[in-house]
C-alpha atoms as a PDB file:
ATOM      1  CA  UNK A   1      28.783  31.203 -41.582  1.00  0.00           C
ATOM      2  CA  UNK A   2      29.254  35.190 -40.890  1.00  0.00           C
ATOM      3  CA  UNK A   3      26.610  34.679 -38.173  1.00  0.00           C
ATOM      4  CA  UNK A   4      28.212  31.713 -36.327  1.00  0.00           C
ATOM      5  CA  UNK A   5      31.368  33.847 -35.946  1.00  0.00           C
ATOM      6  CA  UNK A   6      29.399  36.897 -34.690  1.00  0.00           C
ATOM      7  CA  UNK A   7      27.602  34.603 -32.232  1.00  0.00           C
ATOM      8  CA  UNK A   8      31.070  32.358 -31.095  1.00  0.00           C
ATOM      9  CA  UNK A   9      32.599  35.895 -31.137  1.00  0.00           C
ATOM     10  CA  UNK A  10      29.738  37.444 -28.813  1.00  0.00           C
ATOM     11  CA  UNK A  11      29.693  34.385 -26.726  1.00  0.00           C
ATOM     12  CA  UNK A  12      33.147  34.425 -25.814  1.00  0.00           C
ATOM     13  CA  UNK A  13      32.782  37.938 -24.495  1.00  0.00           C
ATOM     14  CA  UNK A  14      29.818  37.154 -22.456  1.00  0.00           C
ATOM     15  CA  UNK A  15      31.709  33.806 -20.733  1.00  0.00           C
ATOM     16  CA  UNK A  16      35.240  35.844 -20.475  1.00  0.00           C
ATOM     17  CA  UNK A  17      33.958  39.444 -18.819  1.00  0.00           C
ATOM     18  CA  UNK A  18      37.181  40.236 -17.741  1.00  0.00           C
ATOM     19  CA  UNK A  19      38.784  41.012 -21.240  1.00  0.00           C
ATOM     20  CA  UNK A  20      39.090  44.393 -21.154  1.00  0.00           C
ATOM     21  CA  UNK A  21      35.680  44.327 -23.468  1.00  0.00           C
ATOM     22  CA  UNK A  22      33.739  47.501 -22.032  1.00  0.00           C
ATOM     23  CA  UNK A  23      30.677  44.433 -21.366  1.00  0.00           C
ATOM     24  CA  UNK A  24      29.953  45.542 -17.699  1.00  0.00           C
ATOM     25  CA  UNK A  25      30.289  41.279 -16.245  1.00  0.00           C
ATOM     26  CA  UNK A  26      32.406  41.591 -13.318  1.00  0.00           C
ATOM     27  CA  UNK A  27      32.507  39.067 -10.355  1.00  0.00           C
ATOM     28  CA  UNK A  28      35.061  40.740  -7.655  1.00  0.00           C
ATOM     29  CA  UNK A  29      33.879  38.085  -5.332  1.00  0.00           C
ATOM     30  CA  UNK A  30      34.568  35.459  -7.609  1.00  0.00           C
ATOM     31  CA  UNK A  31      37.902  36.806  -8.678  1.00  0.00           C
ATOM     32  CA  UNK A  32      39.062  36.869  -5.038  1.00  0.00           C
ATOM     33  CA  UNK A  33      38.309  33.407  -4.477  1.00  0.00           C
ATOM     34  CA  UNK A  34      40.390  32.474  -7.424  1.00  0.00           C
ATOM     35  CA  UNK A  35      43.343  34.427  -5.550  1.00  0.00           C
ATOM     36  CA  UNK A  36      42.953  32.650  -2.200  1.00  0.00           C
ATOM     37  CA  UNK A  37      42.466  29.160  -3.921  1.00  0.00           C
ATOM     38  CA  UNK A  38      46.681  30.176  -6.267  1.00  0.00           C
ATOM     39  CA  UNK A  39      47.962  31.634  -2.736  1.00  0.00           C
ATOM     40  CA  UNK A  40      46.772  27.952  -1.309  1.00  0.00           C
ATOM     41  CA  UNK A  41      48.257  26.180  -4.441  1.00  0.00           C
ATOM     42  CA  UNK A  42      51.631  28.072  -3.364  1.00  0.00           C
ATOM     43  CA  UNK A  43      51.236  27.457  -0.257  1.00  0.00           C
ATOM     44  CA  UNK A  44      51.015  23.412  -0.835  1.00  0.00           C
ATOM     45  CA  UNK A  45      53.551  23.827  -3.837  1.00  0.00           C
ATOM     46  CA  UNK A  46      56.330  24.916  -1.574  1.00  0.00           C
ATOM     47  CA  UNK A  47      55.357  22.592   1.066  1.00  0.00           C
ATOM     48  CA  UNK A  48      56.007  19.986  -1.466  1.00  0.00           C
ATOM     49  CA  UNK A  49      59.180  21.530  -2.729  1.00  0.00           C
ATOM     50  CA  UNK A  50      60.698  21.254   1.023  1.00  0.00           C
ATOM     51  CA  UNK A  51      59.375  17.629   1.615  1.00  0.00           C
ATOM     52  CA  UNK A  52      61.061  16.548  -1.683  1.00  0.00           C
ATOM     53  CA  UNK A  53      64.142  18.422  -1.446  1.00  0.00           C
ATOM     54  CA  UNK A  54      64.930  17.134   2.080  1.00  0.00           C
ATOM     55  CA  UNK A  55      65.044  13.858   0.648  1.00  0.00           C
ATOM     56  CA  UNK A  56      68.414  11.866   1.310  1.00  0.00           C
ATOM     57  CA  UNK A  57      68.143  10.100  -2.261  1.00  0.00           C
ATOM     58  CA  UNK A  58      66.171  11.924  -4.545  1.00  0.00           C
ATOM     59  CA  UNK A  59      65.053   9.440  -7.268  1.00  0.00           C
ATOM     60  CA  UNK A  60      63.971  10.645 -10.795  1.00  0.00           C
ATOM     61  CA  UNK A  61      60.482  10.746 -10.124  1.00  0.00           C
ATOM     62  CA  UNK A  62      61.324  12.634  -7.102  1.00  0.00           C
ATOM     63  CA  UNK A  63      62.878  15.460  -9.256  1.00  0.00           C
ATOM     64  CA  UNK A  64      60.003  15.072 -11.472  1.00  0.00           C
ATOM     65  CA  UNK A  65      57.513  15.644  -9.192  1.00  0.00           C
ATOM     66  CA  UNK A  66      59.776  18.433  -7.795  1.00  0.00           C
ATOM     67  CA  UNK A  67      59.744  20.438 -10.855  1.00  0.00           C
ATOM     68  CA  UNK A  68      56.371  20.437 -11.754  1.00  0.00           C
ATOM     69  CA  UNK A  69      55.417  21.517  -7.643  1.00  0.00           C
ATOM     70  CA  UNK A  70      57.976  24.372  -8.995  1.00  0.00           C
ATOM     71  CA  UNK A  71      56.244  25.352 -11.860  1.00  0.00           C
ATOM     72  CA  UNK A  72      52.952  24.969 -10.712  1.00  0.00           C
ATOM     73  CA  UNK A  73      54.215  27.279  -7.529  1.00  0.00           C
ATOM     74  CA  UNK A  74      55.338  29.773 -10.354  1.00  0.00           C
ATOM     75  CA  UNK A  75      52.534  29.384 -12.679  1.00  0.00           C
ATOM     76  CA  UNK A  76      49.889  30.536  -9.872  1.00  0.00           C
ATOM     77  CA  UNK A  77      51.949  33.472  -8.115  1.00  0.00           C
ATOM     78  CA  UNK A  78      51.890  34.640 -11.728  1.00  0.00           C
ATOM     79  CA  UNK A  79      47.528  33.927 -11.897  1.00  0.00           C
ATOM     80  CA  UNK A  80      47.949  36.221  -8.803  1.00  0.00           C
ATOM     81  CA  UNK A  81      50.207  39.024 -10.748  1.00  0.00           C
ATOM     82  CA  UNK A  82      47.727  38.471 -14.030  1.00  0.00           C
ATOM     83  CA  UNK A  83      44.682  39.529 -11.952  1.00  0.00           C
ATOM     84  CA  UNK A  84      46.150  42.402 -10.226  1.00  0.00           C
ATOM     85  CA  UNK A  85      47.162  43.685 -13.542  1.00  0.00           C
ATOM     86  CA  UNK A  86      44.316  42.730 -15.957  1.00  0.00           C
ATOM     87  CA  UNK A  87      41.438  43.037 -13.954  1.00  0.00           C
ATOM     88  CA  UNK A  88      41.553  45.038 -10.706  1.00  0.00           C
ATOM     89  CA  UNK A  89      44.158  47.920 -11.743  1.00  0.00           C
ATOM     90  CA  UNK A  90      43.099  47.591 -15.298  1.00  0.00           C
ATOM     91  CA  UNK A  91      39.277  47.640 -15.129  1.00  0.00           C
ATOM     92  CA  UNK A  92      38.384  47.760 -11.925  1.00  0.00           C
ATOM     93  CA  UNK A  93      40.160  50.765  -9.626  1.00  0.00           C
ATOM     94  CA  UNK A  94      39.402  53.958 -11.744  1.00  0.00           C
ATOM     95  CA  UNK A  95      41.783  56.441 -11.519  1.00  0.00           C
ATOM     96  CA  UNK A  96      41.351  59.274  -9.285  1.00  0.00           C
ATOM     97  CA  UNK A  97      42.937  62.868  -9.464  1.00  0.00           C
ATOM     98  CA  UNK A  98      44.432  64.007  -6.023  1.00  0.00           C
ATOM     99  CA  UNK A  99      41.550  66.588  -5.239  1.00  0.00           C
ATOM    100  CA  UNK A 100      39.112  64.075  -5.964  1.00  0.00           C
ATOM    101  CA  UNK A 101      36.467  62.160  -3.748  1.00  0.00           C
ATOM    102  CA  UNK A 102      37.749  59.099  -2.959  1.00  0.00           C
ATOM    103  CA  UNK A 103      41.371  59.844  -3.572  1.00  0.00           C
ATOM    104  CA  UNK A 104      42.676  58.165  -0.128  1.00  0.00           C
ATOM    105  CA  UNK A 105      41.152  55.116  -1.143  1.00  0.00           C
ATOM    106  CA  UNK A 106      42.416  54.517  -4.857  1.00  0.00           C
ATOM    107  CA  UNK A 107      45.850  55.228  -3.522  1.00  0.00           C
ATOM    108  CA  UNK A 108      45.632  52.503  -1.047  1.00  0.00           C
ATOM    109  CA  UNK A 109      43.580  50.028  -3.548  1.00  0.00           C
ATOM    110  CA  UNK A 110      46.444  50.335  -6.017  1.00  0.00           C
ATOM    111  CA  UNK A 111      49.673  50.121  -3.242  1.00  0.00           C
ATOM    112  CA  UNK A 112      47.905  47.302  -1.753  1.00  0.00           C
ATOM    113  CA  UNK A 113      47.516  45.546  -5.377  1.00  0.00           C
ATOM    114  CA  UNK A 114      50.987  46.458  -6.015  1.00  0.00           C
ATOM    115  CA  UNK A 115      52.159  45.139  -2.969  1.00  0.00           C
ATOM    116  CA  UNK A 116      50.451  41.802  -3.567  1.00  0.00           C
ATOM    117  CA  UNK A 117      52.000  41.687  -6.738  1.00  0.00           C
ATOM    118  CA  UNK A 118      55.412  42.170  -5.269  1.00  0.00           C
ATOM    119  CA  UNK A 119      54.983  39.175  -2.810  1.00  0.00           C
ATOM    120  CA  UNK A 120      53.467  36.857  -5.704  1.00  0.00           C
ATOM    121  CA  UNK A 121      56.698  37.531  -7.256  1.00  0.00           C
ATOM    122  CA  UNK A 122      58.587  36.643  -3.568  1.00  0.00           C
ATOM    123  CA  UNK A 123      56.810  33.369  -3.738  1.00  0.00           C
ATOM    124  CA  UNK A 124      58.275  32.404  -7.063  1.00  0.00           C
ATOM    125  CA  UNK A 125      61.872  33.092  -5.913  1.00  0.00           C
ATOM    126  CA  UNK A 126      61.700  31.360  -2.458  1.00  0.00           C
ATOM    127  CA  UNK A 127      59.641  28.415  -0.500  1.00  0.00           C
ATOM    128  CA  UNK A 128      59.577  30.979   2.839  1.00  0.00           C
ATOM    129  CA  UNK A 129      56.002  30.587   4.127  1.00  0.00           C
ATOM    130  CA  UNK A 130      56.444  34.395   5.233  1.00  0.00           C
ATOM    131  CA  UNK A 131      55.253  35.157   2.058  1.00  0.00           C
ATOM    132  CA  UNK A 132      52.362  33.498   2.428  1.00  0.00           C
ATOM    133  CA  UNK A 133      50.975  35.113   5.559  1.00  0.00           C
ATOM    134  CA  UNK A 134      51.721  38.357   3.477  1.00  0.00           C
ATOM    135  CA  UNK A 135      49.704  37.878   0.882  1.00  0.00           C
ATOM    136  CA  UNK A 136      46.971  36.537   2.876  1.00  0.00           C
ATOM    137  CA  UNK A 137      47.036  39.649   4.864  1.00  0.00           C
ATOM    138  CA  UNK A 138      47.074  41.954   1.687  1.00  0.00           C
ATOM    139  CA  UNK A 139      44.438  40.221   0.453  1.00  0.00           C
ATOM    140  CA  UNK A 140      42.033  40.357   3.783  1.00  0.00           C
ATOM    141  CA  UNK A 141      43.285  44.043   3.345  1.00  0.00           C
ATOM    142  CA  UNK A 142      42.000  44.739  -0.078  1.00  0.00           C
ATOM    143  CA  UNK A 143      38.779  42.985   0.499  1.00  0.00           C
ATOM    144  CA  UNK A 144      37.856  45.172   3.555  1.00  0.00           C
ATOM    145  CA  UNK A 145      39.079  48.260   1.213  1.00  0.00           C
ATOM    146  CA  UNK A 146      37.616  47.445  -1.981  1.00  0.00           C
ATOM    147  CA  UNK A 147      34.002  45.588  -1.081  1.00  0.00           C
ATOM    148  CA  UNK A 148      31.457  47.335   0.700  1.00  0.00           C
ATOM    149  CA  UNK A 149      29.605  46.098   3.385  1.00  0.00           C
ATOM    150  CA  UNK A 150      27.652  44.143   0.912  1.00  0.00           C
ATOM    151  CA  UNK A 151      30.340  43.034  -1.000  1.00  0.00           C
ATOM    152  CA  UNK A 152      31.870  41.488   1.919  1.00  0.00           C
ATOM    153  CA  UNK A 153      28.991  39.693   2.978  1.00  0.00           C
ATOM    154  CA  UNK A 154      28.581  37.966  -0.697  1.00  0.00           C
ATOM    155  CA  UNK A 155      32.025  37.166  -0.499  1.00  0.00           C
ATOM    156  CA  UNK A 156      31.211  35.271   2.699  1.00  0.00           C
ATOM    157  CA  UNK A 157      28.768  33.507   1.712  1.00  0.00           C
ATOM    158  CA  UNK A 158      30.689  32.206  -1.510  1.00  0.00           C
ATOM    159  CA  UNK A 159      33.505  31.398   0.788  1.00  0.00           C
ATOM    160  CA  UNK A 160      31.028  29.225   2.341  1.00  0.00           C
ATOM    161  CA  UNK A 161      29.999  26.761  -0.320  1.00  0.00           C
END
């Protein structure tokens, strides 16, 4: 029995490598992706939100289907936040002393995350499609900061399939 826990326990760390477990599994590329798929879930969600709220008679499945577009608008900006948080400023940027190589860059990689986490947060307390175009621009900008050349291309070719 102590040996089926060690091995669920072990497993679980291998299939969820971005728990803060010093395990090394990272997919950046992969991790992006799951941004731009919540930023187009928003996107839809508030779509949806406008559609049903310009309505003349809202009917009760109408303002069903209204809050759960809501929620789900709210439950991905805050997917968005998560990864920002747990993964990239959490395990992925390193911090960097000012007189350090590399400095420019990990100030910019952490303003641009925090900025992105600021305009997840916009989308959950409007339906203005400005916020959108934000996010998809500090995204695109923390991509071409944070990948390399290589990096970019993988990310391409996921983007792909």
């Amino acid at each position: 029995m102590k040996q089926l826990i060690i091995g669920l326990l072990l497993s679980v760390s291998y299939i969820f490598g971005h728990c803060q477990v010093p395990c090394g599994i990272y997919d950046d590329a992969r991790r992006i992706l799951e941004i731009e798929e919540d930023v187009k879930t928003i996107e839809k969600a508030m779509v949806n939100i406008e559609s049903i709220s310009n309505k003349k008679n809202e009917s009760a499945q109408d303002l069903n289907q209204l809050i759960r577009w809501i929620n789900t608008k709210e439950q991905h900006a805050q997917y968005i936040q998560n990864s920002m948080l747990e993964y990239f400023l959490a395990q992925r940027i390193k911090p960097k002393e000012t007189n350090d190589e590399g400095y420019n860059k990990y100030v910019a990689l952490t303003t641009v995350c925090q900025k992105i986490i600021f305009t997840a947060m916009k989308t959950k307390q409007t339906v203005d499609s400005n916020h959108i175009k934000k996010l998809n621009s500090l995204i695109n900008f923390l991509v071409n900061t944070y990948f390399d050349d290589h990096g970019i291309d993988h990310l391409k070719i996921l983007r792909s399939n």
